[in-house]
C-alpha atoms as a PDB file:
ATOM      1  CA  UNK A   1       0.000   0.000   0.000  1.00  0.00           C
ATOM      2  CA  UNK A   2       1.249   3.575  -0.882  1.00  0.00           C
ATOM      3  CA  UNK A   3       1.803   5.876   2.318  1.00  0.00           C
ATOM      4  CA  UNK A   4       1.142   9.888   1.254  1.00  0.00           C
ATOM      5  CA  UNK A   5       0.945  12.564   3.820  1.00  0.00           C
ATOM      6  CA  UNK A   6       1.972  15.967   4.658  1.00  0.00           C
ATOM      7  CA  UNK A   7       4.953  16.944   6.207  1.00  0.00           C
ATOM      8  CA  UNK A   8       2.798  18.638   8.959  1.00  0.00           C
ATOM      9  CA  UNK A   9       0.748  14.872   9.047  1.00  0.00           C
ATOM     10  CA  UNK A  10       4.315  12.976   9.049  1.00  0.00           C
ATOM     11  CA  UNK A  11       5.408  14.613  12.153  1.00  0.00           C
ATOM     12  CA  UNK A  12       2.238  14.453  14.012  1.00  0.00           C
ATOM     13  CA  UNK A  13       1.912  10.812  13.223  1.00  0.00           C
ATOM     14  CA  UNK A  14       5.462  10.715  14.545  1.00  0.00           C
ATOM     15  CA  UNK A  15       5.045  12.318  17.681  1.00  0.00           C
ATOM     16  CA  UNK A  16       1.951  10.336  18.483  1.00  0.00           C
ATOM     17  CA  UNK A  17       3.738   6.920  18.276  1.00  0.00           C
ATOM     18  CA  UNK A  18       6.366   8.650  20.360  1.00  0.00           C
ATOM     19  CA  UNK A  19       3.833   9.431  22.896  1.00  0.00           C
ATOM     20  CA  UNK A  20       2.203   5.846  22.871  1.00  0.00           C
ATOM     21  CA  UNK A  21       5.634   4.515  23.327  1.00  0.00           C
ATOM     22  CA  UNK A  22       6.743   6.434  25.872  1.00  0.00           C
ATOM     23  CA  UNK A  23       3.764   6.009  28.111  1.00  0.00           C
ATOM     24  CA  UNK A  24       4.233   2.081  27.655  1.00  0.00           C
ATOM     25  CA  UNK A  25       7.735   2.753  28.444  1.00  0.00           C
ATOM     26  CA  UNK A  26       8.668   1.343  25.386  1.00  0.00           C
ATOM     27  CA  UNK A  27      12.068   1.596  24.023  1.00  0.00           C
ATOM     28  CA  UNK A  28      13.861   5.510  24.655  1.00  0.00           C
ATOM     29  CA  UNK A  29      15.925   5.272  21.850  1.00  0.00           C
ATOM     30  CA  UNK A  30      12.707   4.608  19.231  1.00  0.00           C
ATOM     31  CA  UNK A  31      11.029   7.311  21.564  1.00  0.00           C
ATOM     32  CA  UNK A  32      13.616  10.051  20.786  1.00  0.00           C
ATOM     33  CA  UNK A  33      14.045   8.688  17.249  1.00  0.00           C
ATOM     34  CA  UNK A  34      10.515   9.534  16.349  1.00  0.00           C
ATOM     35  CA  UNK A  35      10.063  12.562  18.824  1.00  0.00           C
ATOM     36  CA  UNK A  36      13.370  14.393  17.442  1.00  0.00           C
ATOM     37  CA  UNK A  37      11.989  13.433  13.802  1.00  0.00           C
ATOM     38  CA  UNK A  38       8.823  15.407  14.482  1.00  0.00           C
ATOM     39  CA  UNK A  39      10.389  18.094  16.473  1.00  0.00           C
ATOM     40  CA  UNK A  40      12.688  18.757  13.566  1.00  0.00           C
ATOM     41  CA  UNK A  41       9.816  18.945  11.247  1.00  0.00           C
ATOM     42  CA  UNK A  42       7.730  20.789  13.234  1.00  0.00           C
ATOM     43  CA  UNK A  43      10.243  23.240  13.896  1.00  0.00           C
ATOM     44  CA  UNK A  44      10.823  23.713   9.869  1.00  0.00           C
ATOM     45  CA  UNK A  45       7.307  24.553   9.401  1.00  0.00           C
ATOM     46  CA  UNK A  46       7.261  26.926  12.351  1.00  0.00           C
ATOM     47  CA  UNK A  47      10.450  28.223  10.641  1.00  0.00           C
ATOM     48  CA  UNK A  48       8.627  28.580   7.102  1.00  0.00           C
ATOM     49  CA  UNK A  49       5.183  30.220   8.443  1.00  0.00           C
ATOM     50  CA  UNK A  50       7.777  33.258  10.082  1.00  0.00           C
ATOM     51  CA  UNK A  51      11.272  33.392  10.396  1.00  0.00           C
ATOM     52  CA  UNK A  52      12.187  33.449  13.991  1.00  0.00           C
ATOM     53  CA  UNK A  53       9.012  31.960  15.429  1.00  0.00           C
ATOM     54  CA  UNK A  54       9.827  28.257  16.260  1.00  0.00           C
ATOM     55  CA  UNK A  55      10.236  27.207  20.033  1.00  0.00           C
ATOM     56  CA  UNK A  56      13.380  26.021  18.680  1.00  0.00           C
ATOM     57  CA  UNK A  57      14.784  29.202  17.568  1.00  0.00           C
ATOM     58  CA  UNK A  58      13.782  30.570  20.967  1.00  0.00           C
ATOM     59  CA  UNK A  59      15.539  27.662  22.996  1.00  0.00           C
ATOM     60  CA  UNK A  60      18.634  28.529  20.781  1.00  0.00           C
ATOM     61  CA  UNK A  61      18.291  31.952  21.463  1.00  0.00           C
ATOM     62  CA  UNK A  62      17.914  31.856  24.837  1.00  0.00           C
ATOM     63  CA  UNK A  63      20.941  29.294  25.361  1.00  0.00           C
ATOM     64  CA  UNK A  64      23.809  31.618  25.464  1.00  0.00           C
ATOM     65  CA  UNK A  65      25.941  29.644  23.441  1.00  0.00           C
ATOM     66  CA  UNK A  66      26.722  29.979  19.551  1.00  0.00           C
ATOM     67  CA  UNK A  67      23.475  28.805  17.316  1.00  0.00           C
ATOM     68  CA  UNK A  68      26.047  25.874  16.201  1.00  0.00           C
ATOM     69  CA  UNK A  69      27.001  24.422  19.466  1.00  0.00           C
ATOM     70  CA  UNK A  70      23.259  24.982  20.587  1.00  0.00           C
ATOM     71  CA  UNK A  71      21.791  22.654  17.701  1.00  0.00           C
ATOM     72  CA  UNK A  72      24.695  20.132  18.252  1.00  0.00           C
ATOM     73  CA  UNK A  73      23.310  20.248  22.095  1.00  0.00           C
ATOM     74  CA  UNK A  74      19.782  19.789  20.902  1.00  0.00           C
ATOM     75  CA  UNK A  75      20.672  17.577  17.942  1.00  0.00           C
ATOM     76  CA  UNK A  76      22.969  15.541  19.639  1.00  0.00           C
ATOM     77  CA  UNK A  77      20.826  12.313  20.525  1.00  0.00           C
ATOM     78  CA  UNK A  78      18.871  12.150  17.031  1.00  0.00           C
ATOM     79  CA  UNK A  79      21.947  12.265  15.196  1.00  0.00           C
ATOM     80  CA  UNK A  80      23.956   9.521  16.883  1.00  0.00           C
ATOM     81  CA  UNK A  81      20.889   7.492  16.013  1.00  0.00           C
ATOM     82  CA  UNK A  82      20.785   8.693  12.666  1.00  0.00           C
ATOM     83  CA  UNK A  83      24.793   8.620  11.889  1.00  0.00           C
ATOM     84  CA  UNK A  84      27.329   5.667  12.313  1.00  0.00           C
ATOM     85  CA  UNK A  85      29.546   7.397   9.469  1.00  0.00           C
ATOM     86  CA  UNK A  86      31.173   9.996  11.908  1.00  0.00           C
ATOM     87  CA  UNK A  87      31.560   8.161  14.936  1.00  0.00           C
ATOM     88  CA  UNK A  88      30.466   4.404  14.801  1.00  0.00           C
ATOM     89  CA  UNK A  89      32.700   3.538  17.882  1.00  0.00           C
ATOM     90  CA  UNK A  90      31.668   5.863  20.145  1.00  0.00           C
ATOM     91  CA  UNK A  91      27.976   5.286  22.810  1.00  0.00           C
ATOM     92  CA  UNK A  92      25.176   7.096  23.745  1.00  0.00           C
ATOM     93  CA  UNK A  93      24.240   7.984  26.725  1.00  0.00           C
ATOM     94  CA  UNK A  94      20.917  10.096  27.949  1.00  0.00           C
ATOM     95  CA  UNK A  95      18.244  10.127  30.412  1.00  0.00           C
ATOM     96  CA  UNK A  96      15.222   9.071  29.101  1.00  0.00           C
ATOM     97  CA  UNK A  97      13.463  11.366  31.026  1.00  0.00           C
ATOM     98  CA  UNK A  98      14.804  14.014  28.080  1.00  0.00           C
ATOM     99  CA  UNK A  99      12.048  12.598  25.489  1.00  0.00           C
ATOM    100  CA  UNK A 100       9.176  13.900  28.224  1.00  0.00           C
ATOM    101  CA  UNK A 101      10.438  17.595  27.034  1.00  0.00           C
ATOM    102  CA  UNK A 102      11.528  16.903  23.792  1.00  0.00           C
ATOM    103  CA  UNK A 103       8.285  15.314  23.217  1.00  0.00           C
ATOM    104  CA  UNK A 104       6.266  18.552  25.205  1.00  0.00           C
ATOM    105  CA  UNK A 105       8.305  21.152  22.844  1.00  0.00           C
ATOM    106  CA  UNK A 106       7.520  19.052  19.968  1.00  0.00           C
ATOM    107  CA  UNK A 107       3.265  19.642  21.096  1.00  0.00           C
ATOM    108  CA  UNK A 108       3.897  23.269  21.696  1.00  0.00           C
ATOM    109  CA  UNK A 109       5.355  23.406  18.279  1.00  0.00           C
ATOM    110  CA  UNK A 110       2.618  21.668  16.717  1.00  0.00           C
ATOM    111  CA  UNK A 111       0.140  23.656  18.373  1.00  0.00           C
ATOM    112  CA  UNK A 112       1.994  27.229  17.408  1.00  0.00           C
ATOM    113  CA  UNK A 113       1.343  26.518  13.859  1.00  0.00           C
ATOM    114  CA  UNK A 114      -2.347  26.862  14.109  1.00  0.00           C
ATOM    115  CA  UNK A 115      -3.666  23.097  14.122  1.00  0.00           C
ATOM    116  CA  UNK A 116      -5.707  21.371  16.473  1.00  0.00           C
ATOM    117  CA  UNK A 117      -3.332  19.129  18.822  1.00  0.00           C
ATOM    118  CA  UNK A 118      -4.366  15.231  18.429  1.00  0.00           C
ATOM    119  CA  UNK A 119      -5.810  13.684  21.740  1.00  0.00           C
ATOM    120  CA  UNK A 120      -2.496  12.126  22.243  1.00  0.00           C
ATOM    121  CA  UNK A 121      -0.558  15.486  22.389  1.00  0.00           C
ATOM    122  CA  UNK A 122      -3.833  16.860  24.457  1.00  0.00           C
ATOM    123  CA  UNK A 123      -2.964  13.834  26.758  1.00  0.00           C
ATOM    124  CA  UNK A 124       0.549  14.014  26.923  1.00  0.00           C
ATOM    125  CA  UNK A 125       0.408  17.757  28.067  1.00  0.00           C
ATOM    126  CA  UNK A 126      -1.676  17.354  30.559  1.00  0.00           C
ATOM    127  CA  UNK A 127       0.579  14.483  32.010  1.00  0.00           C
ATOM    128  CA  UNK A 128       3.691  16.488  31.608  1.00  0.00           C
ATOM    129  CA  UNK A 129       2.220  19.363  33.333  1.00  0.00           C
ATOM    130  CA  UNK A 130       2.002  17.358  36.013  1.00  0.00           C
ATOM    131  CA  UNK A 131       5.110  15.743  35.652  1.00  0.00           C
ATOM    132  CA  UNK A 132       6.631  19.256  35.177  1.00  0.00           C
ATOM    133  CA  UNK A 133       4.643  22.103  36.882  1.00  0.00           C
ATOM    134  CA  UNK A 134       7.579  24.566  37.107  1.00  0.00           C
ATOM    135  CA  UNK A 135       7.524  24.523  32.973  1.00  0.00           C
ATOM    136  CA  UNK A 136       4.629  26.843  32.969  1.00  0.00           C
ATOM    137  CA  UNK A 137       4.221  27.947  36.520  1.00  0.00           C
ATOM    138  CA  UNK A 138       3.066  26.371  39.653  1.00  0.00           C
ATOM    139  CA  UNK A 139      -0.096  28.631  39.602  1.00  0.00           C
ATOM    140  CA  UNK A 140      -1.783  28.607  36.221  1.00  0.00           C
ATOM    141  CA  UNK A 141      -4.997  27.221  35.711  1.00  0.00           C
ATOM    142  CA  UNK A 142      -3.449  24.062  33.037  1.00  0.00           C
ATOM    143  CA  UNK A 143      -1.296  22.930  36.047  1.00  0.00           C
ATOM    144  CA  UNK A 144      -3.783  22.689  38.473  1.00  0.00           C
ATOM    145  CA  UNK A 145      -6.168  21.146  36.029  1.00  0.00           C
ATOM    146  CA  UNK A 146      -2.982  18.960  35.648  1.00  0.00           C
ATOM    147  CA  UNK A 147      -2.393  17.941  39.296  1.00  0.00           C
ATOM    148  CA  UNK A 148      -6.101  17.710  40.060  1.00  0.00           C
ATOM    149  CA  UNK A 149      -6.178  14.243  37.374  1.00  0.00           C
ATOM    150  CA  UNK A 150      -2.579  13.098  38.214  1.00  0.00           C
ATOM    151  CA  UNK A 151      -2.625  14.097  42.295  1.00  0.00           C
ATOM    152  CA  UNK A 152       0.736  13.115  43.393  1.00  0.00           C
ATOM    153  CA  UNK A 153       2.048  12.413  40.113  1.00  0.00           C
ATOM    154  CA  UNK A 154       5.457  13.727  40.345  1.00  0.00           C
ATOM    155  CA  UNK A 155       6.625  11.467  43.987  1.00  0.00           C
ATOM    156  CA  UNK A 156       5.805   8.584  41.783  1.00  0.00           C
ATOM    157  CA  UNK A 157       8.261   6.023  41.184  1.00  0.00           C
ATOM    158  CA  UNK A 158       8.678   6.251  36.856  1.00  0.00           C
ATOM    159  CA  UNK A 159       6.829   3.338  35.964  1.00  0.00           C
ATOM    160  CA  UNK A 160       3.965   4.310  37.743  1.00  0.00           C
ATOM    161  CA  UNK A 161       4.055   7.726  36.419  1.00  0.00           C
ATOM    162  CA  UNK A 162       3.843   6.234  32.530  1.00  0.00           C
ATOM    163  CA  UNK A 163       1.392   3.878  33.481  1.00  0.00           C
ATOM    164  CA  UNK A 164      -0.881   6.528  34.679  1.00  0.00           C
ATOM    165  CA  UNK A 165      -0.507   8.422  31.854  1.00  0.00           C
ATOM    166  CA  UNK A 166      -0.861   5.223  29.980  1.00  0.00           C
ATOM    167  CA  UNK A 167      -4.262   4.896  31.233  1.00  0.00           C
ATOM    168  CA  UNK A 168      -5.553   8.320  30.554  1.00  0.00           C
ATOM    169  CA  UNK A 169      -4.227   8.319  27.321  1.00  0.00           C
ATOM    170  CA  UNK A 170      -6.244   5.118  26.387  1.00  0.00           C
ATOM    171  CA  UNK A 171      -9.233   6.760  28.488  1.00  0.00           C
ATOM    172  CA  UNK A 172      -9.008  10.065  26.463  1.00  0.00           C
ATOM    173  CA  UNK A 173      -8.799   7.925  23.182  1.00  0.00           C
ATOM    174  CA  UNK A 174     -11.447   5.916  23.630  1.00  0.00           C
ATOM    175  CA  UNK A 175     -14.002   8.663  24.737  1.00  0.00           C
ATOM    176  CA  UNK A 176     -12.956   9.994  21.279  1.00  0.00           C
ATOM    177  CA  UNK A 177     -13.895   7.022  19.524  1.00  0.00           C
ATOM    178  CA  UNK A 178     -10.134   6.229  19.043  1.00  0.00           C
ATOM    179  CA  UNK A 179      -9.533   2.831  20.341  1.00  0.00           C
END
């Protein structure tokens, strides 16, 4: 069967199986290979819609280090996995925990270029905001929204924290008619 889509539908189907992976704790290497794929795309668009405007020029910007050594930073993960040619003898290390806010910047992203997020990104932010509360603010009304589903969320050991929002993902995607 022939596969067509959109860039903007490429990375969103990306970033979805990211998500789904994630929350099963599946594999953090296939987690940041998709969630880096649809970050970088995402970011492009932003790029392409106005100069300037992705989350990803803003992270660079706000860095304090050259835009060069700032991408290598962010870059650095994704491209071990996507490069053996340059340094095939060399490991990777990272904590997984990284993909949660690769994975968040890569929903903000989507969501700055004007569409609808998918019930998986809806999901996801909600979980992260949780996770995360300092992100946004410990105060603002999506935080506390946050904390009032996931309570406690953040003393969690890890696995418990995916497999809750492993659970309200599949609740929020079968209320939608999804699963």
């Amino acid at each position: 069967m022939k596969v067509t889509c959109t860039k903007f539908d490429a990375a969103t189907r990306q970033l979805d199986i990211a998500i789904g992976l994630l929350f099963t704790d599946g594999d953090p290497l296939a987690v940041r290979t998709l969630a880096g794929a649809a970050h970088g795309i995402l970011g492009d668009l932003a790029e392409n819609q106005k100069r300037g405007s992705s989350w990803r020029t803003q992270i660079i910007n706000d860095s304090g280090v050259s835009k060069k050594e700032a991408l290598d930073i962010l870059n650095a993960a994704q491209n071990y996995l996507k490069h053996a040619d340059r340094d095939s003898e060399t490991t990777l290390s990272f904590d997984e925990e990284e993909n949660d806010h690769l994975v968040f910047i890569a929903s903000i992203e989507c969501g700055g270029l004007g569409h609808p997020l998918t019930f998986s990104m809806q999901a996801f932010q909600i979980w992260y905001l949780a996770m995360y509360p300092e992100t946004i603010g410990y105060d603002t009304d999506p935080v506390k929204t946050s904390k009032r589903i996931f309570p406690g969320l953040a003393t969690k050991e890890r696995p418990q924290q995916l497999e809750h929002g492993h659970q309200f993902l599949e609740r929020v995607l079968q209320q939608n008619g999804l699963l």
